[in-house]
PDB file of N, CA and C in Angstrom:
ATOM      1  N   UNK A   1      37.396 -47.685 -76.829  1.00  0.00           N
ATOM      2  CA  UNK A   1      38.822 -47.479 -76.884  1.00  0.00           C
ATOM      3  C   UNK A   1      39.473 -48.242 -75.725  1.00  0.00           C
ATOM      4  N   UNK A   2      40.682 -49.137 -76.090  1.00  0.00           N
ATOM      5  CA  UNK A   2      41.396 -49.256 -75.084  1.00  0.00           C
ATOM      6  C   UNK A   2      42.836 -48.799 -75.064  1.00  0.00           C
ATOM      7  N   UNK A   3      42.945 -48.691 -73.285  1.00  0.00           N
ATOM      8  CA  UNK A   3      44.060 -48.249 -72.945  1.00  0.00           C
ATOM      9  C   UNK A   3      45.035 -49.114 -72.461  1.00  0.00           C
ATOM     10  N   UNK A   4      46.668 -48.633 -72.530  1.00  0.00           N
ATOM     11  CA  UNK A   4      47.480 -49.835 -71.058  1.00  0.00           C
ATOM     12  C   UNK A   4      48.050 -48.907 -70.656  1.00  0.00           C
ATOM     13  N   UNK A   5      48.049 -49.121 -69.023  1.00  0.00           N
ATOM     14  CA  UNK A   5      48.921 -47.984 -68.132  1.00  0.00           C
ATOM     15  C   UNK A   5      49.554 -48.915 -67.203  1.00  0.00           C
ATOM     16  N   UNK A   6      50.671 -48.656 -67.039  1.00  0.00           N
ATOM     17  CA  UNK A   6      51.285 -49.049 -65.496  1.00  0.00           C
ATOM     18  C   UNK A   6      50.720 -48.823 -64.299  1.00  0.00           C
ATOM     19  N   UNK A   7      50.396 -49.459 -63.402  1.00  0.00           N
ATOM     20  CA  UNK A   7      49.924 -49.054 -62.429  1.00  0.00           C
ATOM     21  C   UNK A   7      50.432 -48.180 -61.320  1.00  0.00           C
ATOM     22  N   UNK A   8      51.764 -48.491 -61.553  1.00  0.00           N
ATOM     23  CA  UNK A   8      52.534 -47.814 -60.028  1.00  0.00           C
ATOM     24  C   UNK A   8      52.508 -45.968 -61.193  1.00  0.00           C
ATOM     25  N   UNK A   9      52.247 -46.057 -62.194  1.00  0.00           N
ATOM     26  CA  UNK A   9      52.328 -44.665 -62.567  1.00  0.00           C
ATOM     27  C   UNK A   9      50.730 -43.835 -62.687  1.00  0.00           C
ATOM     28  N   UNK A  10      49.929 -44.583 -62.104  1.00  0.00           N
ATOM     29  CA  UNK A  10      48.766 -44.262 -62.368  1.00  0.00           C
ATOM     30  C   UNK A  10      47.749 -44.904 -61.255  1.00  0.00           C
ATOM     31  N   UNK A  11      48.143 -44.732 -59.979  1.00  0.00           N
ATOM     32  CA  UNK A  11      47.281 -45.510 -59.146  1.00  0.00           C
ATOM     33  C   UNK A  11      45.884 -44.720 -59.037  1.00  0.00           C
ATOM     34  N   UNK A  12      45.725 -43.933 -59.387  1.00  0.00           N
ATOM     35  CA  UNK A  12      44.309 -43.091 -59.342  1.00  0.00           C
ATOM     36  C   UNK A  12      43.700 -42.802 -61.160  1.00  0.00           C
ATOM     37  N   UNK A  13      42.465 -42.741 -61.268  1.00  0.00           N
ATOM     38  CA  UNK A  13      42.184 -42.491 -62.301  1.00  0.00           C
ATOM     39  C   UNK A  13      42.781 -40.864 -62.853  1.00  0.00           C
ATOM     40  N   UNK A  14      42.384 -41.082 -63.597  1.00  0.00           N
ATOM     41  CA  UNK A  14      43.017 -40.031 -64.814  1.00  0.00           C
ATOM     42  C   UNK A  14      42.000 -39.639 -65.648  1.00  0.00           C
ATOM     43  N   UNK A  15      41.843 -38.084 -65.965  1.00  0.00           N
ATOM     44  CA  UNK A  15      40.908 -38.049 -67.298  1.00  0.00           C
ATOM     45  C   UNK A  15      41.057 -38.858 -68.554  1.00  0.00           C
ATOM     46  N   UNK A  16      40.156 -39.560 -69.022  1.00  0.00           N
ATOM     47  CA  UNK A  16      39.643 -40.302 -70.083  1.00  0.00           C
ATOM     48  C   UNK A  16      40.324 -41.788 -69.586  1.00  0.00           C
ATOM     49  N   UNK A  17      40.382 -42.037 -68.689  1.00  0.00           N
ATOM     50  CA  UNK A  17      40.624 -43.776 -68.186  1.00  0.00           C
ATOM     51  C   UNK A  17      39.195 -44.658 -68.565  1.00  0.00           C
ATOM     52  N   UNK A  18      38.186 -44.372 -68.310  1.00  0.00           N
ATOM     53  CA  UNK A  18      37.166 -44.881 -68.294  1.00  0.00           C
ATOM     54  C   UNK A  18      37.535 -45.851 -67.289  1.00  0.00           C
ATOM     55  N   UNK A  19      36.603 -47.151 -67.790  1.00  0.00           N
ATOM     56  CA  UNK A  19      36.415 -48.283 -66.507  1.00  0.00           C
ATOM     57  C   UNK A  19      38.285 -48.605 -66.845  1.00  0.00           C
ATOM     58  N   UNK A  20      38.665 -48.450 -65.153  1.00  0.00           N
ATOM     59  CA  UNK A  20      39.368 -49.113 -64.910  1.00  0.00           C
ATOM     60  C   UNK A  20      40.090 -50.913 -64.634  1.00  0.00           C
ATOM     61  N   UNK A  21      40.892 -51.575 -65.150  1.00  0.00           N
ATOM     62  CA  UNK A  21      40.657 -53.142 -65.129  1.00  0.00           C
ATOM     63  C   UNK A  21      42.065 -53.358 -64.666  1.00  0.00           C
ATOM     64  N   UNK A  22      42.770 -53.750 -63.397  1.00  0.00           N
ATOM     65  CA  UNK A  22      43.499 -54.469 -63.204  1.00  0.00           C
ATOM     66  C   UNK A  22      43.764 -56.158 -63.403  1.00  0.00           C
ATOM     67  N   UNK A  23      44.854 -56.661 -64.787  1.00  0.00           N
ATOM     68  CA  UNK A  23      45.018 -57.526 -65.341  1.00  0.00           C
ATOM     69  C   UNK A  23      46.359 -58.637 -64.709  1.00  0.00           C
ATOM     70  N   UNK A  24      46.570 -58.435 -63.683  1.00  0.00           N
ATOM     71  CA  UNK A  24      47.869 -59.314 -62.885  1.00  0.00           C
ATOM     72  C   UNK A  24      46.995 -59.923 -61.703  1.00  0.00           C
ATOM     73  N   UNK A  25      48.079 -61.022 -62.315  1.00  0.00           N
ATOM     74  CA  UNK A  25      47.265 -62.176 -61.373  1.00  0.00           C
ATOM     75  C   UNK A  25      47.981 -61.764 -59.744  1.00  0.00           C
ATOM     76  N   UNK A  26      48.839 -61.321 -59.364  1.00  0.00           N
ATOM     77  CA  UNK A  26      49.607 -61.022 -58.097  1.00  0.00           C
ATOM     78  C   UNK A  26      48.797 -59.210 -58.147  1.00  0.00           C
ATOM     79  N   UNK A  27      48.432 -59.282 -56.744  1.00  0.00           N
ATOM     80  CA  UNK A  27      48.595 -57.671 -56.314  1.00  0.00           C
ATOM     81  C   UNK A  27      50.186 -57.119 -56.524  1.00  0.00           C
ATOM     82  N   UNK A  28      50.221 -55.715 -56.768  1.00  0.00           N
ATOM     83  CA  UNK A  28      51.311 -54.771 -57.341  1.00  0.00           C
ATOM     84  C   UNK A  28      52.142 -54.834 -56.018  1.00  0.00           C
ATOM     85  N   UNK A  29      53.429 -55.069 -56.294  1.00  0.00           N
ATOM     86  CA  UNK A  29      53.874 -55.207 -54.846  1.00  0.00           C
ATOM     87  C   UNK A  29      54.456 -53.971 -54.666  1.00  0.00           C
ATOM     88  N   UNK A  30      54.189 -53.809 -52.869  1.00  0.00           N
ATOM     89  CA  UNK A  30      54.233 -52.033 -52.628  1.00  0.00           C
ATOM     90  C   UNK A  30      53.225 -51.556 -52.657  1.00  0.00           C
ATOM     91  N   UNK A  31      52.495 -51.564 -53.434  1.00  0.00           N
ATOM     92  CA  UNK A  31      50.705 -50.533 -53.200  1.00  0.00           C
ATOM     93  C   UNK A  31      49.604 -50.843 -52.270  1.00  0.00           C
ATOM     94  N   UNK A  32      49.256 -50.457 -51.689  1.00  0.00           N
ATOM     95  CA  UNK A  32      48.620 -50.428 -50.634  1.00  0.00           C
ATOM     96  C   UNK A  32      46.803 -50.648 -51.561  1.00  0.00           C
ATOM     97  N   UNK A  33      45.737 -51.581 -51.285  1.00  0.00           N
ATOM     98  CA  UNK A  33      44.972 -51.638 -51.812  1.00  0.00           C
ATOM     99  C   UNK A  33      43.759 -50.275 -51.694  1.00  0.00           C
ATOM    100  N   UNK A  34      43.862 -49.840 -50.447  1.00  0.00           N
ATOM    101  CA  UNK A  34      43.398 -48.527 -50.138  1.00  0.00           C
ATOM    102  C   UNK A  34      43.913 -47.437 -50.994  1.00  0.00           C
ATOM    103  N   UNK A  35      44.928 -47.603 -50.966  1.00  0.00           N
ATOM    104  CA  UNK A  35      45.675 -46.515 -52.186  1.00  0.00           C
ATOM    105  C   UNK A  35      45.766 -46.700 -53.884  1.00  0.00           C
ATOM    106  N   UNK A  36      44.918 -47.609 -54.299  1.00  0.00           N
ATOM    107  CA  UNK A  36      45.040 -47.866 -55.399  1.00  0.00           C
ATOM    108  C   UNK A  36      43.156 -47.655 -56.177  1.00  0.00           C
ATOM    109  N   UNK A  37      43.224 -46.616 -57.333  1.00  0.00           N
ATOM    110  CA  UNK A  37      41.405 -46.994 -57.490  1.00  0.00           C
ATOM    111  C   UNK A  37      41.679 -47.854 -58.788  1.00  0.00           C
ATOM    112  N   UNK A  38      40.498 -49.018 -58.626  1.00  0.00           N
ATOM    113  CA  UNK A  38      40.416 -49.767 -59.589  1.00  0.00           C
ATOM    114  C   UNK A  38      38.897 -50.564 -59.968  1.00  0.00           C
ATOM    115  N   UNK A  39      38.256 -50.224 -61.459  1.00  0.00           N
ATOM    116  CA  UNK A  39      37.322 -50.869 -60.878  1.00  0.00           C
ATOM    117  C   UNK A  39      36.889 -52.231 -60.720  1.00  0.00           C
ATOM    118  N   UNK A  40      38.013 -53.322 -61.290  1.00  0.00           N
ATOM    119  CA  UNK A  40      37.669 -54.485 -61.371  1.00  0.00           C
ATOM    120  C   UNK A  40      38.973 -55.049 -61.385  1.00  0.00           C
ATOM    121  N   UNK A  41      39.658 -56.067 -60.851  1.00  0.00           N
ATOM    122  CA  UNK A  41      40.619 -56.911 -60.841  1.00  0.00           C
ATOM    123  C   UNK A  41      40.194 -58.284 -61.420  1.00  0.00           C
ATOM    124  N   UNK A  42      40.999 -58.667 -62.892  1.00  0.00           N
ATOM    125  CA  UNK A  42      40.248 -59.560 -63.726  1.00  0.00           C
ATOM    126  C   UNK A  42      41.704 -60.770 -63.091  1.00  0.00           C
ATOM    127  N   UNK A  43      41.823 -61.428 -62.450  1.00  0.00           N
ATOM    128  CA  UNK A  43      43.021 -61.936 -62.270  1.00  0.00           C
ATOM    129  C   UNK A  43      42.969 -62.984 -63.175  1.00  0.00           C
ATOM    130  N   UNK A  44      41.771 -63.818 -63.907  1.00  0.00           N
ATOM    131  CA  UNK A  44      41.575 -64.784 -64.818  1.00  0.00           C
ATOM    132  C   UNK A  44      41.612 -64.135 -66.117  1.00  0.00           C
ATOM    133  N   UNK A  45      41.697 -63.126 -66.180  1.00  0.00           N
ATOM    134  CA  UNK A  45      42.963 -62.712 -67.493  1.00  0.00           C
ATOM    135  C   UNK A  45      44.317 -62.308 -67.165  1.00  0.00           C
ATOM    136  N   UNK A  46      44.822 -62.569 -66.738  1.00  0.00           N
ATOM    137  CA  UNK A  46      46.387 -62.832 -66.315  1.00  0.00           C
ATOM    138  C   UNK A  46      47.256 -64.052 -66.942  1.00  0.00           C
ATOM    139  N   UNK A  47      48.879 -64.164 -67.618  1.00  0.00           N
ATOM    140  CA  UNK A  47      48.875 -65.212 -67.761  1.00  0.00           C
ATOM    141  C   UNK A  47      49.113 -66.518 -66.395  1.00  0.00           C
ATOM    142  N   UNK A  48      48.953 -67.505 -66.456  1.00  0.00           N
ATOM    143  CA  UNK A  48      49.189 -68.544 -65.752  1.00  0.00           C
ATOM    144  C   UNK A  48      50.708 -67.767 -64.942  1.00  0.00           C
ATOM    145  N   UNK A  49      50.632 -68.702 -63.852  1.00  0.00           N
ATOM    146  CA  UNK A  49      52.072 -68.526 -62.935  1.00  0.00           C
ATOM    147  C   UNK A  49      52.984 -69.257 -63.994  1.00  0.00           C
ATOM    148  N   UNK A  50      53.130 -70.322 -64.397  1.00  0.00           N
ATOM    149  CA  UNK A  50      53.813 -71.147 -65.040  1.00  0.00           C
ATOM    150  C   UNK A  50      54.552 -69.818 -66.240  1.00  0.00           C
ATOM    151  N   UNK A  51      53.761 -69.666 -67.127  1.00  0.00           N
ATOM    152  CA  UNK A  51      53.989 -68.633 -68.568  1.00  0.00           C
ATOM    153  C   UNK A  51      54.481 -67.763 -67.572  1.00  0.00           C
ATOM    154  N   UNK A  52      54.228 -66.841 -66.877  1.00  0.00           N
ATOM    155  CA  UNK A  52      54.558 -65.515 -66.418  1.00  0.00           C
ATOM    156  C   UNK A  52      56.246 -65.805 -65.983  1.00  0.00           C
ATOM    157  N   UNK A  53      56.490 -67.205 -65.086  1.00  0.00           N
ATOM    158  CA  UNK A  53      57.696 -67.249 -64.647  1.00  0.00           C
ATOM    159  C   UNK A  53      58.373 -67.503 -65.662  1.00  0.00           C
ATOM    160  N   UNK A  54      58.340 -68.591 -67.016  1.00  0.00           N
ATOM    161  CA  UNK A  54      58.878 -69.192 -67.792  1.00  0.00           C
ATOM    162  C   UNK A  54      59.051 -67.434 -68.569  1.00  0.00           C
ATOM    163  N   UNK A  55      58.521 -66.954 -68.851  1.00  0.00           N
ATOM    164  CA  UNK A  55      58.731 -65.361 -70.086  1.00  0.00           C
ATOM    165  C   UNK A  55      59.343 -64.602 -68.657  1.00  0.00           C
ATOM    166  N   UNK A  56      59.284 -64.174 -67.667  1.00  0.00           N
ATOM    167  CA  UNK A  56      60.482 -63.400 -66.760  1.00  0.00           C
ATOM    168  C   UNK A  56      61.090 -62.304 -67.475  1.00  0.00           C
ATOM    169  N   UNK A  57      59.749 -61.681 -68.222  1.00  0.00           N
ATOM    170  CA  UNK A  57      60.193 -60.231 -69.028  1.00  0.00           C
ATOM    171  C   UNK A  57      60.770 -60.383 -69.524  1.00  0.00           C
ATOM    172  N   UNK A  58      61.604 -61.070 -70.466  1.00  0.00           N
ATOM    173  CA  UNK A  58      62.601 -61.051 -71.538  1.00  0.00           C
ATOM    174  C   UNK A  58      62.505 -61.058 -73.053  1.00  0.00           C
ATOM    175  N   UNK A  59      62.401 -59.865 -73.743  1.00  0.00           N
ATOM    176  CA  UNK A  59      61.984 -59.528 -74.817  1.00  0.00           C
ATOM    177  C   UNK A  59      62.525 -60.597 -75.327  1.00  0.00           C
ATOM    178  N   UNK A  60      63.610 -61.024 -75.336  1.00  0.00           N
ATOM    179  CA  UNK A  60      63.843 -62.121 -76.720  1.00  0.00           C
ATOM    180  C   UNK A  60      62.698 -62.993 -76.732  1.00  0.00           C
ATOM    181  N   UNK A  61      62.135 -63.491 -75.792  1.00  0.00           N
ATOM    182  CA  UNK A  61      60.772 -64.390 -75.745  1.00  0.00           C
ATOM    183  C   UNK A  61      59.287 -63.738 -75.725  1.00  0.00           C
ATOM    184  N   UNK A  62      59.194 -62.706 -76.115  1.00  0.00           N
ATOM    185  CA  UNK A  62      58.072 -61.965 -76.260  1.00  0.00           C
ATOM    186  C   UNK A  62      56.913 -62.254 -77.455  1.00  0.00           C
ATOM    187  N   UNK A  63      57.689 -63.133 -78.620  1.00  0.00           N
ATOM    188  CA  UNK A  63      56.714 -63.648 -79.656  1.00  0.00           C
ATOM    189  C   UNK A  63      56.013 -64.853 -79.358  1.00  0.00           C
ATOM    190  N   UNK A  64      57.055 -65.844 -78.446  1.00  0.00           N
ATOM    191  CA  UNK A  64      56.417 -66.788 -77.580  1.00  0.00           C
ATOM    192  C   UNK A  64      55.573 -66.982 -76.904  1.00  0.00           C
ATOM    193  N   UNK A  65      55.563 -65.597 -75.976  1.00  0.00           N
ATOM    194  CA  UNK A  65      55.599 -65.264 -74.798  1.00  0.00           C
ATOM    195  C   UNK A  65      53.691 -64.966 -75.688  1.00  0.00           C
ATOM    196  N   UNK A  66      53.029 -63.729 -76.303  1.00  0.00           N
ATOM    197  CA  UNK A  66      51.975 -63.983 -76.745  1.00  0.00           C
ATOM    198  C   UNK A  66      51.479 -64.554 -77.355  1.00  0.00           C
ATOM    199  N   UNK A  67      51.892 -65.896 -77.939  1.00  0.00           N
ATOM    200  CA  UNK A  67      51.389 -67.329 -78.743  1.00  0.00           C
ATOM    201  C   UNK A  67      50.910 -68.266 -77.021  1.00  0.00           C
ATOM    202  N   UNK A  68      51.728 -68.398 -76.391  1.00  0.00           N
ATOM    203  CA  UNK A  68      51.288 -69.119 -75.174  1.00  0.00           C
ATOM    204  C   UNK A  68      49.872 -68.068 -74.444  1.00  0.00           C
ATOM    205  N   UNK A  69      49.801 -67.071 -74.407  1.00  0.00           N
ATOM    206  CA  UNK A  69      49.049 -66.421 -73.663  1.00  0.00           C
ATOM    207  C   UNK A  69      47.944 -66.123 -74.468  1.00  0.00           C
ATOM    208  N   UNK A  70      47.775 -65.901 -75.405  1.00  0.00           N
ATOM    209  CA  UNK A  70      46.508 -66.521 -76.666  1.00  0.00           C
ATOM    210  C   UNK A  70      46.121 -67.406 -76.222  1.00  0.00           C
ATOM    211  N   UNK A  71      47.286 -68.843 -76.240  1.00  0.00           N
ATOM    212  CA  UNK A  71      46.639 -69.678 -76.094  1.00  0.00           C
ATOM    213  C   UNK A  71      45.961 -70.067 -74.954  1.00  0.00           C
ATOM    214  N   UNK A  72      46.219 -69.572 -73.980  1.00  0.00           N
ATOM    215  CA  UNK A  72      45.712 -69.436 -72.560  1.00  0.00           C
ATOM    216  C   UNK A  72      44.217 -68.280 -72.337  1.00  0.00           C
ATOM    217  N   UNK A  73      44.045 -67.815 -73.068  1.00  0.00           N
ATOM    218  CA  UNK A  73      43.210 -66.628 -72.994  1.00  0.00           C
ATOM    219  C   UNK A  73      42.044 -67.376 -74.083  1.00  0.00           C
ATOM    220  N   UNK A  74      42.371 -68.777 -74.585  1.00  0.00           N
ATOM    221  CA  UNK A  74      41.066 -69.127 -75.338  1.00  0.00           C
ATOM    222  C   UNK A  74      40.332 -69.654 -74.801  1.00  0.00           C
ATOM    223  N   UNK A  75      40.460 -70.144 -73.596  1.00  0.00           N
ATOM    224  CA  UNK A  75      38.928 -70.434 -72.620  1.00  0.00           C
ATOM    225  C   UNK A  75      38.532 -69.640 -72.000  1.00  0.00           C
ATOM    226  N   UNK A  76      38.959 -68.168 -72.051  1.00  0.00           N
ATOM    227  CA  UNK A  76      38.381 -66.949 -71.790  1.00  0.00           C
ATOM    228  C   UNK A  76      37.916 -66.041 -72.401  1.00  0.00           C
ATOM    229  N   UNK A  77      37.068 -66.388 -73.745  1.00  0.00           N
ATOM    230  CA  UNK A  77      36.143 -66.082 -74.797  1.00  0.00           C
ATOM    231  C   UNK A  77      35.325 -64.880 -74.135  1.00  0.00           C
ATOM    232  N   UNK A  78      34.619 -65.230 -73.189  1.00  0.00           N
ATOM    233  CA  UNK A  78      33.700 -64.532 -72.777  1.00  0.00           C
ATOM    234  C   UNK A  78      34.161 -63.072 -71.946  1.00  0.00           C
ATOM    235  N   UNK A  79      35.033 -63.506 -71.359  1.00  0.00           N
ATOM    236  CA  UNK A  79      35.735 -62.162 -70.772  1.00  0.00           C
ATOM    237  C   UNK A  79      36.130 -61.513 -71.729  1.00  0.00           C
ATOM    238  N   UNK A  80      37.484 -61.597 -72.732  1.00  0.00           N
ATOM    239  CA  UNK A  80      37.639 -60.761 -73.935  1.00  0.00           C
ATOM    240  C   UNK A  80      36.772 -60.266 -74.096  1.00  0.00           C
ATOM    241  N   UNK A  81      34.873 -60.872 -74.929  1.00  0.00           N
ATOM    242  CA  UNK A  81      34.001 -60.321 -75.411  1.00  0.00           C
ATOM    243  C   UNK A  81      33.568 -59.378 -74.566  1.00  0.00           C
ATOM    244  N   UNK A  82      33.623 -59.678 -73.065  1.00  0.00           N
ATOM    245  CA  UNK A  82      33.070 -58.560 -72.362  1.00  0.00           C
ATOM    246  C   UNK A  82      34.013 -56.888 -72.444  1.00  0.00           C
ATOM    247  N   UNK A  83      35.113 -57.611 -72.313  1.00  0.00           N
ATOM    248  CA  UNK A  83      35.836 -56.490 -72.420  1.00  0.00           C
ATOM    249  C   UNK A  83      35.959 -55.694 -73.836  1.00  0.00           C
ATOM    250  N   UNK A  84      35.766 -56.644 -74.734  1.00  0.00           N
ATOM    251  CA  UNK A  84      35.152 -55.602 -75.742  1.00  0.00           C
ATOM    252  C   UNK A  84      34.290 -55.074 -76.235  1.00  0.00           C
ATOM    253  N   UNK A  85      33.039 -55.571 -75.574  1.00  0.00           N
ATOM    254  CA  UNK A  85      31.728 -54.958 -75.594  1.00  0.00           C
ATOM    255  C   UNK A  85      32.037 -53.397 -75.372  1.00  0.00           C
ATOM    256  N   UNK A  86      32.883 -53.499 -73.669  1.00  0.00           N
ATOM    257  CA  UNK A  86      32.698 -52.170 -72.714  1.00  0.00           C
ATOM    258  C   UNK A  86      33.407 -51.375 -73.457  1.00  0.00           C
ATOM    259  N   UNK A  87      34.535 -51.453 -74.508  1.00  0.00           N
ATOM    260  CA  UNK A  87      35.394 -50.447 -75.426  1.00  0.00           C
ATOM    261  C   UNK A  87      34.711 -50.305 -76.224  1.00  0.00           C
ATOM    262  N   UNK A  88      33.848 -50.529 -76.768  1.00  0.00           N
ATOM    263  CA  UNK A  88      33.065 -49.967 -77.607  1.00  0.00           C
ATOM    264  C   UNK A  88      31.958 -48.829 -77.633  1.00  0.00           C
ATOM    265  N   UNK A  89      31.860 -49.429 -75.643  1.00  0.00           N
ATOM    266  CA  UNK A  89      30.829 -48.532 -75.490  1.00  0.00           C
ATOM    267  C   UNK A  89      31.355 -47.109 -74.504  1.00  0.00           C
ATOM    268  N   UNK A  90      32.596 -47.290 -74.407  1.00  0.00           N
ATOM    269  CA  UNK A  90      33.543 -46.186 -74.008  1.00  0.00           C
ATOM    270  C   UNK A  90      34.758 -46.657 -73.923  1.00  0.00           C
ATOM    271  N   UNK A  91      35.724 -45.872 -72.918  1.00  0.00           N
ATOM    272  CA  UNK A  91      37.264 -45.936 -72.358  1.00  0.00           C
ATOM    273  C   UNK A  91      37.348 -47.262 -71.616  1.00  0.00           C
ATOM    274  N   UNK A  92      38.421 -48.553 -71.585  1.00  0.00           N
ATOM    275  CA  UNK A  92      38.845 -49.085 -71.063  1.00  0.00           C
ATOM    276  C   UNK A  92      40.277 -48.882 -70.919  1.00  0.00           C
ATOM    277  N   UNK A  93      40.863 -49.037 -69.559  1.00  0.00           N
ATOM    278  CA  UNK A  93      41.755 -48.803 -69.233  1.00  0.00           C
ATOM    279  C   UNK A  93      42.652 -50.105 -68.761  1.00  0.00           C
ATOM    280  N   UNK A  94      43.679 -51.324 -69.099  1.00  0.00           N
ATOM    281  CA  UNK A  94      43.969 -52.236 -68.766  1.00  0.00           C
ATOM    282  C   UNK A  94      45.427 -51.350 -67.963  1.00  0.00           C
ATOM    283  N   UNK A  95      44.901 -52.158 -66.470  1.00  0.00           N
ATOM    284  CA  UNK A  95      46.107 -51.876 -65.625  1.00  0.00           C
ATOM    285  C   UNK A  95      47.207 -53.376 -65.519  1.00  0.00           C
ATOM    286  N   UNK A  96      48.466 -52.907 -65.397  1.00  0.00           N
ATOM    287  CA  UNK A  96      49.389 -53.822 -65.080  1.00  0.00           C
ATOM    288  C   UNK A  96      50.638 -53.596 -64.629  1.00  0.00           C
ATOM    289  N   UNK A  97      51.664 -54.203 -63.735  1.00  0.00           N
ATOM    290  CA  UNK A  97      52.521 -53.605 -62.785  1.00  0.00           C
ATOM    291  C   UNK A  97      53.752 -54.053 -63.156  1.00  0.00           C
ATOM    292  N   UNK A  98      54.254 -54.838 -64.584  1.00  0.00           N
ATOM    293  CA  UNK A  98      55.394 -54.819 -64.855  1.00  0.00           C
ATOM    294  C   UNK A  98      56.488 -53.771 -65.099  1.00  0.00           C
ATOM    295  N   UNK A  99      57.220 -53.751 -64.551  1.00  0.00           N
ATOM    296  CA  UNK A  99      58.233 -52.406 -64.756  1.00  0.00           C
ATOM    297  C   UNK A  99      58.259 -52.447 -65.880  1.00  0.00           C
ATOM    298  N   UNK A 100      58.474 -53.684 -67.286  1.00  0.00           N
ATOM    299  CA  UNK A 100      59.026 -53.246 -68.426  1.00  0.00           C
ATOM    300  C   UNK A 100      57.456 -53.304 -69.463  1.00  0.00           C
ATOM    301  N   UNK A 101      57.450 -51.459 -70.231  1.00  0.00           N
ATOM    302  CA  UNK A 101      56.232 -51.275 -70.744  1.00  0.00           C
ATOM    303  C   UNK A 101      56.177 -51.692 -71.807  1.00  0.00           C
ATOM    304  N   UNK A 102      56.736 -52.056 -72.471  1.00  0.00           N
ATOM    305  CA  UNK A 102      56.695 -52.672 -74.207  1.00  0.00           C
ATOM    306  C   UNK A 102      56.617 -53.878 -74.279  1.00  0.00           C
ATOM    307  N   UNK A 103      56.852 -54.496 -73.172  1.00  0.00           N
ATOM    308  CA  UNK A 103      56.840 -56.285 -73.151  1.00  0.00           C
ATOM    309  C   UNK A 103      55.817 -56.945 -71.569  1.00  0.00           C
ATOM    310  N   UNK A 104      54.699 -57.232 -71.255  1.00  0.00           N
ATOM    311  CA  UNK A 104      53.827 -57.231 -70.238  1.00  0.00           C
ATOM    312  C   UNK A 104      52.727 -57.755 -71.079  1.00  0.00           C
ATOM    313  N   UNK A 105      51.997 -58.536 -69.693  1.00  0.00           N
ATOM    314  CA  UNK A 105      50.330 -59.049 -70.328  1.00  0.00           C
ATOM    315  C   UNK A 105      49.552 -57.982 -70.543  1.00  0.00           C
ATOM    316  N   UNK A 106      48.953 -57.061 -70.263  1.00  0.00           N
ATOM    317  CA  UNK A 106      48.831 -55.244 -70.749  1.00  0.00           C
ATOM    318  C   UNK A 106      48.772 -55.083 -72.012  1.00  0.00           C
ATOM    319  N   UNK A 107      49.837 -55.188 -72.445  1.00  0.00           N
ATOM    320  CA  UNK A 107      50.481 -54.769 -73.963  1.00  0.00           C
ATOM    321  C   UNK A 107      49.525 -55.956 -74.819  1.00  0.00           C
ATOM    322  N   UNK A 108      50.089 -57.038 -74.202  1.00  0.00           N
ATOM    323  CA  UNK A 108      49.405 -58.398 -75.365  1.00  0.00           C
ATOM    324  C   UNK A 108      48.363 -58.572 -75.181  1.00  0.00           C
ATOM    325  N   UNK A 109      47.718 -58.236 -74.401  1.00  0.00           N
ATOM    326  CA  UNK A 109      46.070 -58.530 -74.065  1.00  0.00           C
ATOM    327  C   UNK A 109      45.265 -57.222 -74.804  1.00  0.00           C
ATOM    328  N   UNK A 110      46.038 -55.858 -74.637  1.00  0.00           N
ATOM    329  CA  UNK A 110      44.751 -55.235 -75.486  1.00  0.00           C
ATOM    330  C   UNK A 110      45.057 -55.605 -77.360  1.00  0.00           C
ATOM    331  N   UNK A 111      46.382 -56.288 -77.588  1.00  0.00           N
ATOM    332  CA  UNK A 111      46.807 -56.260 -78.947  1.00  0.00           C
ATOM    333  C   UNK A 111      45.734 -57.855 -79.329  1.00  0.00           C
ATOM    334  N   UNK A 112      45.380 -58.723 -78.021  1.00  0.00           N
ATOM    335  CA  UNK A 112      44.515 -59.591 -78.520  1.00  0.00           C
ATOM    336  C   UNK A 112      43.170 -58.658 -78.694  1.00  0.00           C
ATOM    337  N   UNK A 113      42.530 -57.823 -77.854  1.00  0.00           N
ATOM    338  CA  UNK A 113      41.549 -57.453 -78.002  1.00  0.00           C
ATOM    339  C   UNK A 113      40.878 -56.296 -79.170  1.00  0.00           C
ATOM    340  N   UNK A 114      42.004 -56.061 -79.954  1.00  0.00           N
ATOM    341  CA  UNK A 114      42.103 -54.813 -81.009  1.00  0.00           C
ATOM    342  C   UNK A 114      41.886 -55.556 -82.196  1.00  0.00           C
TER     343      UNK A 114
END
């Protein structure tokens, strides 16, 4: 199973999180790394700086916005697969620190991995 949580709403695990995965390429700004549990920071599933600035959260570009990040996430075959190995074999939890929850790499990354 996978999950997406915000991070600033969930800096500690939670029942049924399983492995935890922070997916932003920038640390969460404001959180203290001591104060945050996580078990893996994948920053090479993040989109590019370029995509992340060019989409600047704006739903009108959100269909774009995961056609570019697909396309960016296809020389990262092997990570996906890993990450879907581990949902299969329990809880994954994809962390990410955009304020807006319906539109974020989070959202489009477990909808690539489903």
């Amino acid at each position: 199973m996978i999950r997406v949580k915000r991070i600033y709403e969930s800096p500690g695990p939670e029942p049924g999180d399983g492995k935890r995965i922070l997916v932003d390429r920038l640390w969460p700004r404001g959180l203290r790394k001591d104060a945050v549990i996580i078990d893996e920071w994948k920053k090479e599933l993040a989109p590019s700086k370029e995509l992340r600035k060019w989409f600047g959260h704006d739903p009108a570009k959100w269909e774009e916005f995961k056609k570019r990040y697909r396309q960016e996430l296809e020389d990262r075959k092997g990570l996906l697969e890993e990450m879907r190995r581990e949902a299969r074999h329990g809880t994954v939890t994809i962390l990410y620190g955009a304020k807006d929850t319906e539109h974020n790499n989070g959202v489009a990354l477990k909808e690539f991995l489903a």
